[in-house]
Structure formats: structure tokens, C-alpha cells
Protein backbone atom coordinates (compact mmCIF):
# COMPACT_ATOMS: atom_id res chain seq x y z
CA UNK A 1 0.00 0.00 0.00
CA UNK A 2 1.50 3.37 -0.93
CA UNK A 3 1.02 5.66 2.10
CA UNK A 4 3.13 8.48 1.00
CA UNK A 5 1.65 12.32 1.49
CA UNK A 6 1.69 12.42 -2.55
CA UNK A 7 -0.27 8.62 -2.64
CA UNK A 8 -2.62 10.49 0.10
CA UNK A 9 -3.41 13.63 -1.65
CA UNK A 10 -4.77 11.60 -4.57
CA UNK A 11 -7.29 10.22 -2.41
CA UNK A 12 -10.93 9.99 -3.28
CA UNK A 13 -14.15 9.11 -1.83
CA UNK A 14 -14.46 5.63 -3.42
CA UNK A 15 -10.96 4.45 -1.51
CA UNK A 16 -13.15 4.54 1.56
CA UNK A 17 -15.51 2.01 2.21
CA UNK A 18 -17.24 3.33 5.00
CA UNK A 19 -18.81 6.85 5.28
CA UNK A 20 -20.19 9.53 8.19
CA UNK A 21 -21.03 12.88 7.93
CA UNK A 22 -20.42 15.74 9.81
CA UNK A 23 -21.44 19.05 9.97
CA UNK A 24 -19.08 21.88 11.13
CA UNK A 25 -19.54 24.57 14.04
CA UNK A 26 -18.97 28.01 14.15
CA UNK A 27 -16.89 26.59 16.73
CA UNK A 28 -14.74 24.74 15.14
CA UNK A 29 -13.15 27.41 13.47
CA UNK A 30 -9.92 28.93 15.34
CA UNK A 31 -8.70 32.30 15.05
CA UNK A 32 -7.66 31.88 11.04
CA UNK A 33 -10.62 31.09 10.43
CA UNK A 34 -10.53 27.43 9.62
CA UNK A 35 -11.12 23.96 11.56
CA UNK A 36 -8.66 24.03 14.44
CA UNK A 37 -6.10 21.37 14.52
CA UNK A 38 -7.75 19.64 17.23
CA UNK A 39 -11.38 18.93 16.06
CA UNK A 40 -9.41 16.82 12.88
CA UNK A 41 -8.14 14.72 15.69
CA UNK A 42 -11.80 14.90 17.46
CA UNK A 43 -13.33 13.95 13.65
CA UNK A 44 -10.75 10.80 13.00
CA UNK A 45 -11.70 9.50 16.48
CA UNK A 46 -15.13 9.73 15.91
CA UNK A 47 -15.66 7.95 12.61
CA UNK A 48 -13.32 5.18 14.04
CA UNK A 49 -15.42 4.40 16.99
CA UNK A 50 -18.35 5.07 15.02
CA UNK A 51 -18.03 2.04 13.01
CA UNK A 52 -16.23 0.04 16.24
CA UNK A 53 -19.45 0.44 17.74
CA UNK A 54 -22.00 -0.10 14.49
CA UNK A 55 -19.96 -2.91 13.21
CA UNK A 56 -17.70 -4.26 15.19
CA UNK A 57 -19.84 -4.98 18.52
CA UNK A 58 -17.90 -2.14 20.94
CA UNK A 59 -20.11 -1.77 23.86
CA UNK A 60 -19.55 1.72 25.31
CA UNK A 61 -22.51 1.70 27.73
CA UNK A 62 -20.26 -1.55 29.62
CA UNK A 63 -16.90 0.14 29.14
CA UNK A 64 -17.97 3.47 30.33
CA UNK A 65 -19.89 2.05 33.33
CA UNK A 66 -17.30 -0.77 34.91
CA UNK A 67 -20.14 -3.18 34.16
CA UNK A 68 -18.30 -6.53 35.04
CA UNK A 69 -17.32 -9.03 32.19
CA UNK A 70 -19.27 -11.87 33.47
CA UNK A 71 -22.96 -10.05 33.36
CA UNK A 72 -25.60 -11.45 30.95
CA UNK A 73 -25.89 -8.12 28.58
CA UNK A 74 -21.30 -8.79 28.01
CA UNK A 75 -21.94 -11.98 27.59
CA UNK A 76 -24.18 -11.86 24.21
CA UNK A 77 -23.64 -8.39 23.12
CA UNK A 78 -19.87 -7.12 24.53
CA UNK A 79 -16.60 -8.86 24.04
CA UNK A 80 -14.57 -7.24 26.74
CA UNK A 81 -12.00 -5.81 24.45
CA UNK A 82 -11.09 -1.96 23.94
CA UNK A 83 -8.75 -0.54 21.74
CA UNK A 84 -5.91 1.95 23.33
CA UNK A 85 -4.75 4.80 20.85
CA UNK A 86 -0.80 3.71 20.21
CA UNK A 87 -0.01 6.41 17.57
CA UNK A 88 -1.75 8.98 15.36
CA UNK A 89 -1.67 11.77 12.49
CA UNK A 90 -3.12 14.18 10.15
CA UNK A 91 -1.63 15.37 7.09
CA UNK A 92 -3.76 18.38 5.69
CA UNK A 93 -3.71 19.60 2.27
CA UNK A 94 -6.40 22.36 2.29
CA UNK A 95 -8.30 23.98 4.66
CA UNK A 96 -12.24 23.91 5.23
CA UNK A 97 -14.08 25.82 7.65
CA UNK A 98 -17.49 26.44 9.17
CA UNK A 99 -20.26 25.91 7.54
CA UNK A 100 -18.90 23.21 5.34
CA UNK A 101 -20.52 19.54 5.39
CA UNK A 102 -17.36 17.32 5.53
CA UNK A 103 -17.44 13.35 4.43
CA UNK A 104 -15.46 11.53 6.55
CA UNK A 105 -14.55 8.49 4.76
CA UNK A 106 -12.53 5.66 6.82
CA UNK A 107 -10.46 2.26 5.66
CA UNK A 108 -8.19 -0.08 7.56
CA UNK A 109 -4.65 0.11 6.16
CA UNK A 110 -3.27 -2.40 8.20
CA UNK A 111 -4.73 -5.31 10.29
CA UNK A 112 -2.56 -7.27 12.94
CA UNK A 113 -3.27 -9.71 15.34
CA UNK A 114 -4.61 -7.41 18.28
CA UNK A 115 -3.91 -4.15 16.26
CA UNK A 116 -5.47 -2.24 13.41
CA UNK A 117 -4.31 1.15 12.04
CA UNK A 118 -6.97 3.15 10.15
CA UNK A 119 -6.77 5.79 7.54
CA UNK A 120 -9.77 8.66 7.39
CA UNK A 121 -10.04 10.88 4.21
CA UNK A 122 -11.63 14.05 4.94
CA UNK A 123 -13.66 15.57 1.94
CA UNK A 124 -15.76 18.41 1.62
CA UNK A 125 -19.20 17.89 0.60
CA UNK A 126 -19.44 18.42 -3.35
CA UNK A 127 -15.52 17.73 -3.85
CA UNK A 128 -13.74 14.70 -4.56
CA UNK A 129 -10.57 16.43 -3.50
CA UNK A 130 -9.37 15.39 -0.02
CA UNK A 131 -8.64 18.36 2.27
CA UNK A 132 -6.86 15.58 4.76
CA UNK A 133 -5.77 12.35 5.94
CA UNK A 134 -5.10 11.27 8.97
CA UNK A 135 -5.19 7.95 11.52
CA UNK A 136 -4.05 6.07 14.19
CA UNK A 137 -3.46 2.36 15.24
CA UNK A 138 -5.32 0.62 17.94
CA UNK A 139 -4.37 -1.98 19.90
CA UNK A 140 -6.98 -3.95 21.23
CA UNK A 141 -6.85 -4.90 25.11
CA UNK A 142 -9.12 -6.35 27.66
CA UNK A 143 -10.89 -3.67 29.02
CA UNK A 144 -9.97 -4.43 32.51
CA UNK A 145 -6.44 -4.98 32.48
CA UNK A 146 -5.07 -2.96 29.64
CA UNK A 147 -3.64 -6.28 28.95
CA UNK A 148 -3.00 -7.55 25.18
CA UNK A 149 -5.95 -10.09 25.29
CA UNK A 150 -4.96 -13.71 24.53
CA UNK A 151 -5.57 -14.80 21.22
CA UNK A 152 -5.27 -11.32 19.50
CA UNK A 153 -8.74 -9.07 19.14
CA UNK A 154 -12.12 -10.56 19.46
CA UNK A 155 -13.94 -11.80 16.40
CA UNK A 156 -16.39 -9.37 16.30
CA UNK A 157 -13.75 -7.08 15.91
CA UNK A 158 -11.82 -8.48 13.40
CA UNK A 159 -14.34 -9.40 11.05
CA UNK A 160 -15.91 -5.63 11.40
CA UNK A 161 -12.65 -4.18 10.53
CA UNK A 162 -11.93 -7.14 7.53
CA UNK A 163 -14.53 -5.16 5.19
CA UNK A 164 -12.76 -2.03 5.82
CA UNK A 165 -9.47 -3.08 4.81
CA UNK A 166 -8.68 -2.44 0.94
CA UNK A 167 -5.53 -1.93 -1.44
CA UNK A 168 -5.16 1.40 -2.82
CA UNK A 169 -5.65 0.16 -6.03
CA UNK A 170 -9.73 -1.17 -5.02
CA UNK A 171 -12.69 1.43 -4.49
CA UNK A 172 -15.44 0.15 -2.66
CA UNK A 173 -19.18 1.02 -2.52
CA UNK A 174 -20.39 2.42 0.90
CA UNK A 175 -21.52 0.37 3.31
């Protein structure tokens, strides 16, 4: 996969298979009058854990709460895993501001045993062109002991985060 910032600033809606939309705040905006550094970071995390909780079974309601592993609603619906931030970036290529729509399209660019490193393209609604691209890798631990889990990440997980991962040379539908 060619991850360089010139392979990045080619990107375009189709290399993301999954979608979510956002709309900026007035906000948002810092004092130069575009999105602030920050809310990129707030945007990437958000679309990630988005689809971690759609598609991939993430239970925030347990992991927020301290609701014990062994209680009937984890034991059908959670899978006792989180994923810990390890690294991240943004690489922006033009600005956008308040009151733009943006398209946050996401894809997995790398999938490990308990790990997974995502890629979001950040597009302004009506352009193809990217105005950024950013990620970071998660590694996926058992919510109560920050542990590596045995076995790598969950199932659930995995086989979420299998349909995002694609070549840069495939574009994918939504999903």
C-alpha cells in the first residue's frame, strides 16, 4: 500500500468504504478562520469508533460504566476488548471551515493480530478532493487490564474491521 503524502493527496471518496457525515460549528473554526487542529483529531476518532461500535460490537454503555465481564448483557452483546490509541496523524492539504458539510470516509490500512491502524479521508461535501488524511493504530486490550488479550482481538472485531481493509488500487461502494 502506498502511504506516502503524494499517494494520500490523490485520495478519493471511493478508496473509503465506509462513510459519516459531519457538519461543522462556528466553533470549530480557530482564530484563522478554519477547523482548528484539534477537532481533525476529534473527527478521526469519531468515525473510528463510530463504526467500532455499528460494526464491530464495541459496547460503550459496559466500558464506560465498569459493568463486570461476566454479566448477561457482556456476555451476548460485549466482548470485553477496547482498543488503546498507540499512535496517530493528520496530514492536511487544504483547509475547510465552518459551515462546510465534511465526508469523513474511513479504511483499515493495516490489520494485525490485536492491532489495526486506520486511515480517514476528509472531503468536503461536493468535492472529490481530499482536504486531509489522517489515523491512528489501535491496539486492542481487555478492558480491565489494559492487557494484550490472549488470542489477539475478538472476532467481532476483526471481522468488522476485515470489510474495511482495501488496497489502494480497489474502491469500494459504501456500506
Amino acid at each position: 500500500m502506498d502511504s506516502t503524502l503524494e499517494a494520500k493527496r490523490r485520495r478519493r471518496r471511493g478508496d473509503y468504504p465506509f462513510h459519516l457525515e459531519y457538519r461543522t460549528r462556528w466553533s470549530d473554526n480557530d482564530v484563522y478562520g478554519h477547523l482548528n487542529n484539534s477537532i481533525y483529531a476529534f473527527l478521526i476518532d469519531s468515525v473510528i469508533n463510530t463504526y467500532l461500535i455499528q460494526h464491530c460490537g464495541l459496547d460503550l454503555d459496559s466500558v464506560a460504566k465498569g459493568v463486570p465481564k461476566e454479566t448477561e448483557k457482556d456476555k451476548t452483546h460485549g466482548h470485553g476488548q477496547i482498543g488503546l490509541v498507540v499512535s496517530s496523524y493528520c496530514d492536511y492539504f487544504a483547509s475547510v471551515s465552518f459551515p462546510a458539510v465534511l465526508d469523513l470516509g474511513l479504511r483499515v490500512v493495516r490489520l494485525g493480530s490485536s492491532s489495526a491502524t486506520y486511515e480517514v479521508g476528509v472531503f468536503e461535501r461536493g468535492n472529490d478532493t481530499v482536504k486531509a488524511v489522517g489515523g491512528f493504530t489501535h491496539v486492542f486490550v481487555d478492558r480491565d487490564t489494559r492487557r494484550p488479550a490472549r488470542g489477539g482481538m475478538h472476532g467481532s472485531i476483526r471481522n468488522g474491521l476485515k470489510k474495511l481493509v482495501i488496497s489502494d488500487s480497489t474502491s469500494t461502494a459504501k456500506l
